[in-house]
N, C-alpha and C. Protein backbone atom coordinates (compact mmCIF):
# COMPACT_ATOMS: atom_id res chain seq x y z
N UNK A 1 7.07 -0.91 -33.43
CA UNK A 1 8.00 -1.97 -33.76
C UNK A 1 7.55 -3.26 -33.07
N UNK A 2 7.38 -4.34 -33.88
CA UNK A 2 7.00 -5.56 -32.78
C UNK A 2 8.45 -6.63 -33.34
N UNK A 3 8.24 -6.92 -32.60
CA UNK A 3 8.99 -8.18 -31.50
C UNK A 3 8.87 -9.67 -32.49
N UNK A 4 10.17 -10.16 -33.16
CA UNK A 4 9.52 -11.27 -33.62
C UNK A 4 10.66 -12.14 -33.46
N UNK A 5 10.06 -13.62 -33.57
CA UNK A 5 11.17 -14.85 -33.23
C UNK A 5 12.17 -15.21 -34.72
N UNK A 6 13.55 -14.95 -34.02
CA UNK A 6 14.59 -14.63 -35.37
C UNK A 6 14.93 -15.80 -36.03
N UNK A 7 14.59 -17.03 -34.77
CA UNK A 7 15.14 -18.35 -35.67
C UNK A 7 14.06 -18.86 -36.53
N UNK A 8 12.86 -18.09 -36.01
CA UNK A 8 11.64 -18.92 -36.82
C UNK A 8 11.66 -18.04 -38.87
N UNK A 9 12.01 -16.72 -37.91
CA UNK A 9 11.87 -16.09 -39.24
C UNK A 9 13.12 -16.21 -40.18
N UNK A 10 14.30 -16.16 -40.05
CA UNK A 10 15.58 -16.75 -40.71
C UNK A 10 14.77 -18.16 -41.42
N UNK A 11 14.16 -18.96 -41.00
CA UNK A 11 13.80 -20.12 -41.50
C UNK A 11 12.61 -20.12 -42.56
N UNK A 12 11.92 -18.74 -42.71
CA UNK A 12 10.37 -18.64 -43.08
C UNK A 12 11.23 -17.23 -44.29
N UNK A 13 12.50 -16.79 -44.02
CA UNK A 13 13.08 -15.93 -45.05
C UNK A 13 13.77 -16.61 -45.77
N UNK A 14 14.36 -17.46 -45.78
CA UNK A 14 15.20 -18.54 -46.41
C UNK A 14 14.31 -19.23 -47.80
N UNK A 15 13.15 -19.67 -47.11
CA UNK A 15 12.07 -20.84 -48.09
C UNK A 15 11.44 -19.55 -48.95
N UNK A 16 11.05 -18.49 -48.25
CA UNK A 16 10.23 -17.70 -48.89
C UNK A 16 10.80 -16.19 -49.22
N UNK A 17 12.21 -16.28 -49.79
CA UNK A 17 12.94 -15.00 -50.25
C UNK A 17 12.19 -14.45 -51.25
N UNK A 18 11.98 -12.64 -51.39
CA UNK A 18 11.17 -12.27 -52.33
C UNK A 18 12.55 -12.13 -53.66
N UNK A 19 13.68 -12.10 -53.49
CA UNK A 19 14.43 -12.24 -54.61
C UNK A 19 15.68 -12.38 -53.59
N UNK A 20 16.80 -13.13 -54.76
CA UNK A 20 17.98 -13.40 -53.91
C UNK A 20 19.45 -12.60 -54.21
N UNK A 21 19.81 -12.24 -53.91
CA UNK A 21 20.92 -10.90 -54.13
C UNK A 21 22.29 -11.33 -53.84
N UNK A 22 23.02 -12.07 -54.72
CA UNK A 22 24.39 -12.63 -54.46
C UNK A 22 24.19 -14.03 -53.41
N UNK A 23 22.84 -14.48 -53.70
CA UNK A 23 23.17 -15.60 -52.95
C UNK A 23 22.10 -15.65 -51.65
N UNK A 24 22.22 -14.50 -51.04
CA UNK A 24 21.36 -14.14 -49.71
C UNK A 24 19.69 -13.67 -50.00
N UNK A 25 18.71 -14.53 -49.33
CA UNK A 25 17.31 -13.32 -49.56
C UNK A 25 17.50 -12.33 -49.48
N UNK A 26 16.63 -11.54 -50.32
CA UNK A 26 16.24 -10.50 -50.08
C UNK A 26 14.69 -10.25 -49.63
N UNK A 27 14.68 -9.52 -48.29
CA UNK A 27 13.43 -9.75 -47.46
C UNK A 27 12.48 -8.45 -47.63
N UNK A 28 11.57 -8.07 -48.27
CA UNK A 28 11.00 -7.25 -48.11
C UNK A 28 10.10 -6.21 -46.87
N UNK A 29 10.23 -5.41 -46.61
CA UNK A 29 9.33 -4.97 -45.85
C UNK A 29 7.84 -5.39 -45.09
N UNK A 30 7.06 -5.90 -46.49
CA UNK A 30 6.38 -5.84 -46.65
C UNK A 30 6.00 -7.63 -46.00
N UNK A 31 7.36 -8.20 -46.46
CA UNK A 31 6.97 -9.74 -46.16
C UNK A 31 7.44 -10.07 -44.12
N UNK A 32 8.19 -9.08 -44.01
CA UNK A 32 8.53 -9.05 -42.54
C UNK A 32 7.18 -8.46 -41.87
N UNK A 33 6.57 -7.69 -42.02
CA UNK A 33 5.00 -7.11 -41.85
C UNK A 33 4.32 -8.60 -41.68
N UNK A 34 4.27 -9.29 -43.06
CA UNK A 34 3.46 -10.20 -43.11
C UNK A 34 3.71 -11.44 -41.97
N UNK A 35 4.86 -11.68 -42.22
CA UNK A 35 5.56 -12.90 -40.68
C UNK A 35 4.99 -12.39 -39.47
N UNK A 36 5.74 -10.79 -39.23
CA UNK A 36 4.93 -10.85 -37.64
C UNK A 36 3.52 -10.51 -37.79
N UNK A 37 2.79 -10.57 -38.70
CA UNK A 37 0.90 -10.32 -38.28
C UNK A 37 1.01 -12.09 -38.06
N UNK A 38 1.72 -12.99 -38.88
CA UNK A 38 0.58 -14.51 -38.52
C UNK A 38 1.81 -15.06 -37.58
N UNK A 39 3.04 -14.34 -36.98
CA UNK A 39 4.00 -14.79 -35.83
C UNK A 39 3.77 -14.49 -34.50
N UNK A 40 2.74 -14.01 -34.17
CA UNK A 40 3.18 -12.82 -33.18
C UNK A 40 3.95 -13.29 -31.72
N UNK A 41 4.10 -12.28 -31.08
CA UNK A 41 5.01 -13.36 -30.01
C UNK A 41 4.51 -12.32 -28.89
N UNK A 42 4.20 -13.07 -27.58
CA UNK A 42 3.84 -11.56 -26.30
C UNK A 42 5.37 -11.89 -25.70
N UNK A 43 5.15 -11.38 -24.64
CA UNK A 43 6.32 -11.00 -23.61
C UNK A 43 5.61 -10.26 -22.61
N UNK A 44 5.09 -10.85 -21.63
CA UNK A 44 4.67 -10.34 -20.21
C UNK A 44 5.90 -9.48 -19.76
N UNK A 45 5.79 -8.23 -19.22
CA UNK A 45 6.90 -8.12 -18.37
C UNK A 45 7.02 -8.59 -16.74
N UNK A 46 8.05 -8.07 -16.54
CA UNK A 46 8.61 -9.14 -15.24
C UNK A 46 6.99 -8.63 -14.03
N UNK A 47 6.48 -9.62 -13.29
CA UNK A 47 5.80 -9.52 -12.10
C UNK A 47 6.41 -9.58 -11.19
N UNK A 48 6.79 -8.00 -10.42
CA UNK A 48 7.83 -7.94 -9.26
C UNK A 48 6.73 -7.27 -8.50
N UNK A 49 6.89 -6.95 -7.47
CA UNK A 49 5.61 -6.46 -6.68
C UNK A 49 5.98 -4.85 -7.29
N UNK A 50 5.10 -4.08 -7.49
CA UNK A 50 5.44 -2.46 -7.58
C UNK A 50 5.79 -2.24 -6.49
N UNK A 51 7.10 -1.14 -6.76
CA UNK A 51 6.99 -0.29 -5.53
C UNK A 51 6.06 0.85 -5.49
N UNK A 52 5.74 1.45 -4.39
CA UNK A 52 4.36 2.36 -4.12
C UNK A 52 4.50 3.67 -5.00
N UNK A 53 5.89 3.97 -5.51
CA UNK A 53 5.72 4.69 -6.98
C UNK A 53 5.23 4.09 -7.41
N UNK A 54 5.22 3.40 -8.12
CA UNK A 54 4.60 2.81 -9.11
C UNK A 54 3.43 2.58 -9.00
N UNK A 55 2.66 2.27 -7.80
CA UNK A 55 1.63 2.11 -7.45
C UNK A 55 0.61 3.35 -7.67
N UNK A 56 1.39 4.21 -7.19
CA UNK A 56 0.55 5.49 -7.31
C UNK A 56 0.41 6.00 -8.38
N UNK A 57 0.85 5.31 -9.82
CA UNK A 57 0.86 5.44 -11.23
C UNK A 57 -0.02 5.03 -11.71
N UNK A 58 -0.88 3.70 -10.74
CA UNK A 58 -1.52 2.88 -11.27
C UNK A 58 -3.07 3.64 -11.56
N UNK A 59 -3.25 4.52 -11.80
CA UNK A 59 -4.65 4.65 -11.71
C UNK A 59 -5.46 4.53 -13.01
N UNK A 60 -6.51 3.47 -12.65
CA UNK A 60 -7.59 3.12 -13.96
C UNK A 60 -6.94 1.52 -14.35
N UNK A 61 -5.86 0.99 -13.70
CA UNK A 61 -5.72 -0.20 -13.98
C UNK A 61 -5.81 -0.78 -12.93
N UNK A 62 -6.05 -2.07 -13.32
CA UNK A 62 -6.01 -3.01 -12.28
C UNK A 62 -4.90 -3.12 -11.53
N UNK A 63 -4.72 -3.95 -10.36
CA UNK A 63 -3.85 -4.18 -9.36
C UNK A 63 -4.42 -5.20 -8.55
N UNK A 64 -3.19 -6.32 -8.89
CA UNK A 64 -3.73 -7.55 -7.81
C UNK A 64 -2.61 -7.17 -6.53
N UNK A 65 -3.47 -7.17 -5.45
CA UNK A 65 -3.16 -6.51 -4.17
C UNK A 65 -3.30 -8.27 -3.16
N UNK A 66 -2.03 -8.85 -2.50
CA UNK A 66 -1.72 -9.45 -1.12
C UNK A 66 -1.75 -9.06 -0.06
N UNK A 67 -2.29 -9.55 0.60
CA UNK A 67 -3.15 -9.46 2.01
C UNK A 67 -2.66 -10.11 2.48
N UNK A 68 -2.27 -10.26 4.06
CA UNK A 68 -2.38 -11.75 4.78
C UNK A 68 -1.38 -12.70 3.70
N UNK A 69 -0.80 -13.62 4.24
CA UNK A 69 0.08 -14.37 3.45
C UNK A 69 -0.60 -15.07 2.19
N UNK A 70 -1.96 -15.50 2.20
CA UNK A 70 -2.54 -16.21 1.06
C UNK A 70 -3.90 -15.70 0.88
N UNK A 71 -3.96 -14.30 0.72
CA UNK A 71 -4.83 -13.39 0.24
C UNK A 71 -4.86 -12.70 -0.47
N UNK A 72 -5.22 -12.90 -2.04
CA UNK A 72 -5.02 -11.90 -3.54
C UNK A 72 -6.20 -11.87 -3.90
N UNK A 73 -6.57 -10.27 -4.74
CA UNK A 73 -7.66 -10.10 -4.91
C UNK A 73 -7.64 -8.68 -6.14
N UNK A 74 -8.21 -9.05 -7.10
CA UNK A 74 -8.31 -8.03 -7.99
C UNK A 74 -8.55 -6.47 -6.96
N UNK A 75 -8.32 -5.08 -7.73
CA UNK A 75 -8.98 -4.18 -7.23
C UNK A 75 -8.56 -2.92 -8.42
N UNK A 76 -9.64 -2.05 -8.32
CA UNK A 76 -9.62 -0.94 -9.66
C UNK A 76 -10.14 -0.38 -9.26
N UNK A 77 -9.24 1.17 -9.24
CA UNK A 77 -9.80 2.87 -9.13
C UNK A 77 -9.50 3.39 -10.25
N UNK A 78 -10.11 4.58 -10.01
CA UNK A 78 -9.49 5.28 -10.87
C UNK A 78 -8.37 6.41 -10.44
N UNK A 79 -8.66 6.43 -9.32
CA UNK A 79 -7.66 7.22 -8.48
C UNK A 79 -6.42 6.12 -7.96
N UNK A 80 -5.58 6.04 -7.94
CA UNK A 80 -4.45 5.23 -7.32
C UNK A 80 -3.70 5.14 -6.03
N UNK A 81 -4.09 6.55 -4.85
CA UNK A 81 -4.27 6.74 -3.99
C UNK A 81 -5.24 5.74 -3.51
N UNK A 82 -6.04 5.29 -3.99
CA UNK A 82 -7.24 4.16 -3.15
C UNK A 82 -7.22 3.27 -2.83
N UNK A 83 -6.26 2.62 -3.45
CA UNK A 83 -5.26 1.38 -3.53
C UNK A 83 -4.25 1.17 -1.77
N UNK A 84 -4.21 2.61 -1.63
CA UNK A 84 -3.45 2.84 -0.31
C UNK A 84 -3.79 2.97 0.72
N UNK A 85 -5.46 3.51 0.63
CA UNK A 85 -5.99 4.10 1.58
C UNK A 85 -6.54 3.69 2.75
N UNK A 86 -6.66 2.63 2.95
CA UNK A 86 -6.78 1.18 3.91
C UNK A 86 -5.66 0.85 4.55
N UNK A 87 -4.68 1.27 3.76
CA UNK A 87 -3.71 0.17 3.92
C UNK A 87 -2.53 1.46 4.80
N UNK A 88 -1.44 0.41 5.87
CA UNK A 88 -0.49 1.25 6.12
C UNK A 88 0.60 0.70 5.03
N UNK A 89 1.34 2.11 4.60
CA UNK A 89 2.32 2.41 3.99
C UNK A 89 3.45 1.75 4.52
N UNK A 90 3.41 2.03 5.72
CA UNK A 90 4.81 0.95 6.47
C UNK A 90 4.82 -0.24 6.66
N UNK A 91 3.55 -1.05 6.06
CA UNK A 91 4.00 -2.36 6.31
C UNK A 91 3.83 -2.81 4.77
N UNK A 92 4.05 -2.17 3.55
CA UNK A 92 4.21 -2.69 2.61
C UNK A 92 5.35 -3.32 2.26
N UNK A 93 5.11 -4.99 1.84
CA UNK A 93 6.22 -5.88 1.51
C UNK A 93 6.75 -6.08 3.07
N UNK A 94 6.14 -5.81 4.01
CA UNK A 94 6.93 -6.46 5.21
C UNK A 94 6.55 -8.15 5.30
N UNK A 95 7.40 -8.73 5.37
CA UNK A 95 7.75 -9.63 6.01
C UNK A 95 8.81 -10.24 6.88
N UNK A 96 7.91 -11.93 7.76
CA UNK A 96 8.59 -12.48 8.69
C UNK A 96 10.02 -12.04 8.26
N UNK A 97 10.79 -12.66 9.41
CA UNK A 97 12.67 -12.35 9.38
C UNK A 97 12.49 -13.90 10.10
N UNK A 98 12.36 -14.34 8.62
CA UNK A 98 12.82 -15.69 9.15
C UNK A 98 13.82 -16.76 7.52
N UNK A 99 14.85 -17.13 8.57
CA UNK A 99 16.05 -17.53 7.80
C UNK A 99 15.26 -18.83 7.14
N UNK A 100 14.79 -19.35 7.20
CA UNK A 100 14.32 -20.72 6.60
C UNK A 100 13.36 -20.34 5.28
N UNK A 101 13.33 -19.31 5.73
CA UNK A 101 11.69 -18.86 4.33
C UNK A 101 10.83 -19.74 4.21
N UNK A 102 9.97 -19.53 5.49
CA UNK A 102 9.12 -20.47 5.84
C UNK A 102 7.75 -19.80 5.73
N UNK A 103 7.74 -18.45 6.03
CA UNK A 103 6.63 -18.10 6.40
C UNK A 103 6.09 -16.69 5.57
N UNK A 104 7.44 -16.10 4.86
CA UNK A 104 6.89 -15.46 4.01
C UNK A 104 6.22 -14.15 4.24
N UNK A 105 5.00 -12.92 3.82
CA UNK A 105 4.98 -12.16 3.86
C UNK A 105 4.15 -11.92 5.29
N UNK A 106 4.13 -11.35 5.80
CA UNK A 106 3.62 -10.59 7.50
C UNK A 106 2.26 -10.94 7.67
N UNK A 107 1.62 -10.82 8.46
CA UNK A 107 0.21 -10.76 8.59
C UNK A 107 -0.36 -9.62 8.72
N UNK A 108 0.49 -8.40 8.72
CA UNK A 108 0.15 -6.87 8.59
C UNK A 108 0.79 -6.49 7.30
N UNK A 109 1.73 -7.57 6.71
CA UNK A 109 2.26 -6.85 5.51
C UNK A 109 0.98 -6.83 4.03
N UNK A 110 1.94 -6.22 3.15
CA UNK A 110 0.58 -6.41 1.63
C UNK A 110 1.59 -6.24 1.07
N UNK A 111 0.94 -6.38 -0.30
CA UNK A 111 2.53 -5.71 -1.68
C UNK A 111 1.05 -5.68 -3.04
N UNK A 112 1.56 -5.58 -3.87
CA UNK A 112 0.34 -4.79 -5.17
C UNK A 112 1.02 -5.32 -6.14
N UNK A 113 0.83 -5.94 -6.99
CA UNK A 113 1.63 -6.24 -8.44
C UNK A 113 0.39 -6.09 -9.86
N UNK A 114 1.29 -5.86 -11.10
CA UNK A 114 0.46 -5.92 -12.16
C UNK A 114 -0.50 -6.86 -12.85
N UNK A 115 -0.10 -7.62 -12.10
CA UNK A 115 -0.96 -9.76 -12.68
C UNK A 115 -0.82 -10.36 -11.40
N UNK A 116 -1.46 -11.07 -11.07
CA UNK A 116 -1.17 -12.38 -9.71
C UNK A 116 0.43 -13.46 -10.05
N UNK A 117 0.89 -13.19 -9.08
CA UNK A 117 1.85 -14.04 -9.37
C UNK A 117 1.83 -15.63 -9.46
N UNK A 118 3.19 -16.22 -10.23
CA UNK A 118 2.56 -17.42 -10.72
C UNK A 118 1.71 -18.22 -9.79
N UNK A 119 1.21 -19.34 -9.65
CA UNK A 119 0.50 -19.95 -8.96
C UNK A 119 -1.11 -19.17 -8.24
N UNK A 120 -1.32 -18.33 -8.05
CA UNK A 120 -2.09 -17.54 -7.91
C UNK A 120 -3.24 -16.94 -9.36
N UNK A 121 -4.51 -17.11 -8.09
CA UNK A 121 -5.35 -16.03 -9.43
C UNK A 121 -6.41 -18.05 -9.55
């Protein structure tokens, strides 16, 4: 099933009804096929850091992995354990405890997400 934009297509079913039935298009199958091949629309999903389930799911894909507060860096196993294996488990997503949110993630912390987050990369 894909995903298509309703106001564009209401507007592209209207001009281009394959017959009209009391008034209303009638939209074929075939012409909704055709809208979303030349409509298409993505939808990233959300970039939240994984949690280390998830992480350990990851295997054979990429993972952009934070280091150090301004340290991102592609990395790919095929095992997803490898991703970890450097790293301590307890300081994932640690960060400062600081009320101003000044300083952001630890200098022992890391976190792993599916894409670099915005500004990054």
């Amino acid at each position: 099933m894909k995903i298509i934009d309703a106001d564009a297509f209401e507007k592209y079913a209207w001009g281009n009804p394959d017959i009209e039935v009391d008034g209303e298009p009638y939209i074929s199958p075939s012409t909704v096929q055709n809208f979303a091949a030349d409509h298409p629309i993505t939808i990233d999903p959300p970039n939240e850091p994984l949690t280390l389930e998830q992480l350990r799911e990851m295997d054979g894909e990429p993972v952009w992995i934070v280091e150090q507060p301004d340290w991102g860096h592609w990395e790919l196993s095929a095992d997803a354990e490898d991703y970890m294996a450097d790293r301590d488990q307890d300081f994932y997503g640690l960060k400062h405890d600081d009320p101003a949110g000044r300083y952001g993630l630890h200098v022992l912390g890391w976190l792993a997400y599916r894409r670099p987050p915005e500004g990054e990369a």
